[in-house]
C-alpha atoms as a PDB file:
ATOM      1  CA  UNK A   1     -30.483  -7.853 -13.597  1.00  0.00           C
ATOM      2  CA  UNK A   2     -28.491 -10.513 -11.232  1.00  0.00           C
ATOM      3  CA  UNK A   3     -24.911  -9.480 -13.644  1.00  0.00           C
ATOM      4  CA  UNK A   4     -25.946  -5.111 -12.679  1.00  0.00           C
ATOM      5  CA  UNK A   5     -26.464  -6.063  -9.651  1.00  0.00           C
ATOM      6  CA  UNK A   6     -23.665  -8.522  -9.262  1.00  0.00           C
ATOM      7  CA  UNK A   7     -21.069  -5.692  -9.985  1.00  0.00           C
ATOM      8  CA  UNK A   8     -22.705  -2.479  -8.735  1.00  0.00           C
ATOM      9  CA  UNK A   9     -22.988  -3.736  -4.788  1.00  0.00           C
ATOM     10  CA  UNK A  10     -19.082  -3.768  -4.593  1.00  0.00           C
ATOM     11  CA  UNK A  11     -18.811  -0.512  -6.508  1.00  0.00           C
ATOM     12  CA  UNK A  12     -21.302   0.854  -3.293  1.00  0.00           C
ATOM     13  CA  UNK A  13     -19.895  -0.839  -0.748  1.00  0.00           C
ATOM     14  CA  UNK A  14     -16.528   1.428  -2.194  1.00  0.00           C
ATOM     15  CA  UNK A  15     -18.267   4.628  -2.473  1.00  0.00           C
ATOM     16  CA  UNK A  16     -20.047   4.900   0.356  1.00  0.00           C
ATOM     17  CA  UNK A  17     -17.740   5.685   3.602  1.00  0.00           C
ATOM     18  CA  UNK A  18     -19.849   6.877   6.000  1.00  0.00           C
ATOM     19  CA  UNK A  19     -17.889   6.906   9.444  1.00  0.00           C
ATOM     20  CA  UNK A  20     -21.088   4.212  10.503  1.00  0.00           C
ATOM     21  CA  UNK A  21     -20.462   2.096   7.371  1.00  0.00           C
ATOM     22  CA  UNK A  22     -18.834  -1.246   7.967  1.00  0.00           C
ATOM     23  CA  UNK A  23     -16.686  -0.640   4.402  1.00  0.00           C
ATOM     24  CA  UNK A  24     -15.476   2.019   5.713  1.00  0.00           C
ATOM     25  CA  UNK A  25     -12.847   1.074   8.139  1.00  0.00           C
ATOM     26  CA  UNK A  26     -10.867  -1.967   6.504  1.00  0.00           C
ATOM     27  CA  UNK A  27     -10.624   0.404   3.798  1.00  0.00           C
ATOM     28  CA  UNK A  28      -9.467   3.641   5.656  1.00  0.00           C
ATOM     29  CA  UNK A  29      -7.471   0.941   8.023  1.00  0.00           C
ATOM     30  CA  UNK A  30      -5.886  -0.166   4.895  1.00  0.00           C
ATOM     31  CA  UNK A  31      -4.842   3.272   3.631  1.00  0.00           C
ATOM     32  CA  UNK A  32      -3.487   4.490   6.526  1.00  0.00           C
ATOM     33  CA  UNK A  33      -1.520   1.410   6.908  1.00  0.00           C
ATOM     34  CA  UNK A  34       0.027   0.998   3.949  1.00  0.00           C
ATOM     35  CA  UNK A  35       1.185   4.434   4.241  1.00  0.00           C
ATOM     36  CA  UNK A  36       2.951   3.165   7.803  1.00  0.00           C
ATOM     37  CA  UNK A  37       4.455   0.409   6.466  1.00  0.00           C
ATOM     38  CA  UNK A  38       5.940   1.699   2.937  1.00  0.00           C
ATOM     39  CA  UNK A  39       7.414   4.808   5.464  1.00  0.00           C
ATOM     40  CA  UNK A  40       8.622   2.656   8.067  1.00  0.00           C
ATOM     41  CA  UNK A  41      10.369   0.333   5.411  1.00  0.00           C
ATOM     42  CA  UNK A  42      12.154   2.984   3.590  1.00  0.00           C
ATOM     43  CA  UNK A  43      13.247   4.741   7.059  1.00  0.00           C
ATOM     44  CA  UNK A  44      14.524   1.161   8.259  1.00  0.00           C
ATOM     45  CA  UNK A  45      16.194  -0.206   4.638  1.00  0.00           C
ATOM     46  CA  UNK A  46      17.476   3.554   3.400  1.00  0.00           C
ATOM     47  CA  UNK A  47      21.055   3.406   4.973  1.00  0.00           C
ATOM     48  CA  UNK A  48      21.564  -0.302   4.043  1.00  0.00           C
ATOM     49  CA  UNK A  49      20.589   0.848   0.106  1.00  0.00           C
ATOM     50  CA  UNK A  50      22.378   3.673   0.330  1.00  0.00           C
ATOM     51  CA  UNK A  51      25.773   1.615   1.590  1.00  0.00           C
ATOM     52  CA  UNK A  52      24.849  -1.243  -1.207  1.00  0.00           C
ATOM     53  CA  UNK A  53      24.580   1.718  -3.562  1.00  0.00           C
ATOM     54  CA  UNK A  54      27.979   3.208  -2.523  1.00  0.00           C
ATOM     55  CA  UNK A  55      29.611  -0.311  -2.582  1.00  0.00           C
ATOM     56  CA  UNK A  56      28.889  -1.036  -6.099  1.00  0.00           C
ATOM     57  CA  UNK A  57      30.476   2.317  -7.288  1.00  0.00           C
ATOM     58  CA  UNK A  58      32.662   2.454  -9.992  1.00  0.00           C
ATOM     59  CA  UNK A  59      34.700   5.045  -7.428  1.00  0.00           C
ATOM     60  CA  UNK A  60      35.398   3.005  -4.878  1.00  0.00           C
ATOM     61  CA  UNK A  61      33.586   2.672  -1.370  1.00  0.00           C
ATOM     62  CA  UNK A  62      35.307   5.623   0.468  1.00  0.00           C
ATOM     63  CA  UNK A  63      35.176   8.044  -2.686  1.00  0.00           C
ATOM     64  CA  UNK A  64      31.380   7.374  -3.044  1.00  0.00           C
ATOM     65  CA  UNK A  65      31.236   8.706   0.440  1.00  0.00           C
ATOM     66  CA  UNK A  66      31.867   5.803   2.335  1.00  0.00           C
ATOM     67  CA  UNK A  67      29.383   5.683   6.027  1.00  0.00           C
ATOM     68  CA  UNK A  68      29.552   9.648   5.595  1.00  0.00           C
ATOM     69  CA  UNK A  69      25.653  11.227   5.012  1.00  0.00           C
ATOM     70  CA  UNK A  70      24.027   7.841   4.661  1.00  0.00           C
ATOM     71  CA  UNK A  71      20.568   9.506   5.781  1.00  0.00           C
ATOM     72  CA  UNK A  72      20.722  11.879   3.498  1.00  0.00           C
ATOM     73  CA  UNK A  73      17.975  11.906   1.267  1.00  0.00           C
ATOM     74  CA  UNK A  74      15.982   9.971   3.439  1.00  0.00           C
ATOM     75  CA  UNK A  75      12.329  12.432   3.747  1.00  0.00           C
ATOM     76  CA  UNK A  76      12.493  12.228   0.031  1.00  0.00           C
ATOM     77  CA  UNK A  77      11.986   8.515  -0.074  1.00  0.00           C
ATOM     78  CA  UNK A  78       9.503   7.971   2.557  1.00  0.00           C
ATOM     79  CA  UNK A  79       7.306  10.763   1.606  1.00  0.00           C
ATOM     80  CA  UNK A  80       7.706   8.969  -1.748  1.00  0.00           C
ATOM     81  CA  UNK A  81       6.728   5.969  -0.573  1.00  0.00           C
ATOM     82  CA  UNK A  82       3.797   6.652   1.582  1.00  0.00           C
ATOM     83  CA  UNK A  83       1.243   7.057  -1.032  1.00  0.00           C
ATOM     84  CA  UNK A  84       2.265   4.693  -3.440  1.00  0.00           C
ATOM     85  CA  UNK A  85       2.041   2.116  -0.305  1.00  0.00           C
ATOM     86  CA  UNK A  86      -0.737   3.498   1.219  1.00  0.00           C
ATOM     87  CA  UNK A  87      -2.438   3.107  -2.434  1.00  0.00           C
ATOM     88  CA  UNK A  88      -1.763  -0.508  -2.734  1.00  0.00           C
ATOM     89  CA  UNK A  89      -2.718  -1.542   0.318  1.00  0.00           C
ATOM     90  CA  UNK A  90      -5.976  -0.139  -0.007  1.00  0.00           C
ATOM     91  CA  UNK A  91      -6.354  -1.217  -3.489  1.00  0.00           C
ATOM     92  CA  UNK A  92      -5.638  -4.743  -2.622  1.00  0.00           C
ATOM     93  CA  UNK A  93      -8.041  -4.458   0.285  1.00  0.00           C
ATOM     94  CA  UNK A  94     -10.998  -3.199  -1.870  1.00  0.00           C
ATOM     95  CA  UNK A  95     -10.387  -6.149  -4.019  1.00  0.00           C
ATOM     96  CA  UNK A  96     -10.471  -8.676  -1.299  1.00  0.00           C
ATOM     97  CA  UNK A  97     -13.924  -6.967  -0.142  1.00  0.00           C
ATOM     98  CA  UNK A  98     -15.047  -7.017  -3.547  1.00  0.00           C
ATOM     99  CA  UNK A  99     -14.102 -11.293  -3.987  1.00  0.00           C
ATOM    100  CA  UNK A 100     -15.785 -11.684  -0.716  1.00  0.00           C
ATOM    101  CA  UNK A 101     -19.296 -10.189  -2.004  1.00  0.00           C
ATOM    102  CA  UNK A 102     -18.715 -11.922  -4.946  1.00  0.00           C
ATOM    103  CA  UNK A 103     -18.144 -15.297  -3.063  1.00  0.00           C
ATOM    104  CA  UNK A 104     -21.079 -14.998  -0.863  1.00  0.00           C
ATOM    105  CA  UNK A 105     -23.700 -13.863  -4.182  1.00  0.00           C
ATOM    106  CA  UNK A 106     -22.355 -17.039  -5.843  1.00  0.00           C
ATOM    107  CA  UNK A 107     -23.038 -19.273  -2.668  1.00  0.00           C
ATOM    108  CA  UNK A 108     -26.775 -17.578  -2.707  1.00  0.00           C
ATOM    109  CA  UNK A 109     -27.076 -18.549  -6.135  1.00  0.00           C
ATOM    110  CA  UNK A 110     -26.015 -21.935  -6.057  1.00  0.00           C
ATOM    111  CA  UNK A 111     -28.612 -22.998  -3.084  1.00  0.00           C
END
């Protein structure tokens, strides 16, 4: 019973998001913050791939476009980014919840 148990409370904890839960916000939190930072990242690094991108062409700097249009493209990659972000930031926070539980039911069991 202790092993079901052991591995069903995190599952739970996941599952249930009631807006009065306590799981419920680092997770959300987590979400919507990854999806910040893998947007903001992209907006801020874009230009300075796009010039890297542009130097190593086999054209030449200026042929490649040189500083000409380096945003373009840009909504592409942050939309792109956003949920692949906001996914592991919220993956990686669910994990951390679930080592906590599984911290604090070893530390029950071992007193």
């Amino acid at each position: 019973f202790f092993n079901f148990a052991f591995h069903l409370i995190p599952i739970c904890s996941f599952y249930t998001m009631s807006d009065n839960s306590e799981e419920s916000t680092p997770f959300l939190t987590a979400l919507v913050a990854g999806g910040f930072a893998g947007t903001s990242v992209d907006v801020a690094l874009f230009p300075i791939d796009t010039l890297k991108t542009r130097m190593q062409s086999p054209q030449g700097f200026m042929k490649a476009g040189g500083f000409a249009g380096i945003y373009n493209g840009i909504g592409a990659a942050a939309a792109g980014s956003a949920p692949g972000a906001a996914l592991f930031f919220s993956t990686y926070e669910v994990s951390r919840m679930r080592e906590e539980i599984t911290l604090r039911m070893m530390a029950m069991v071992s007193d």
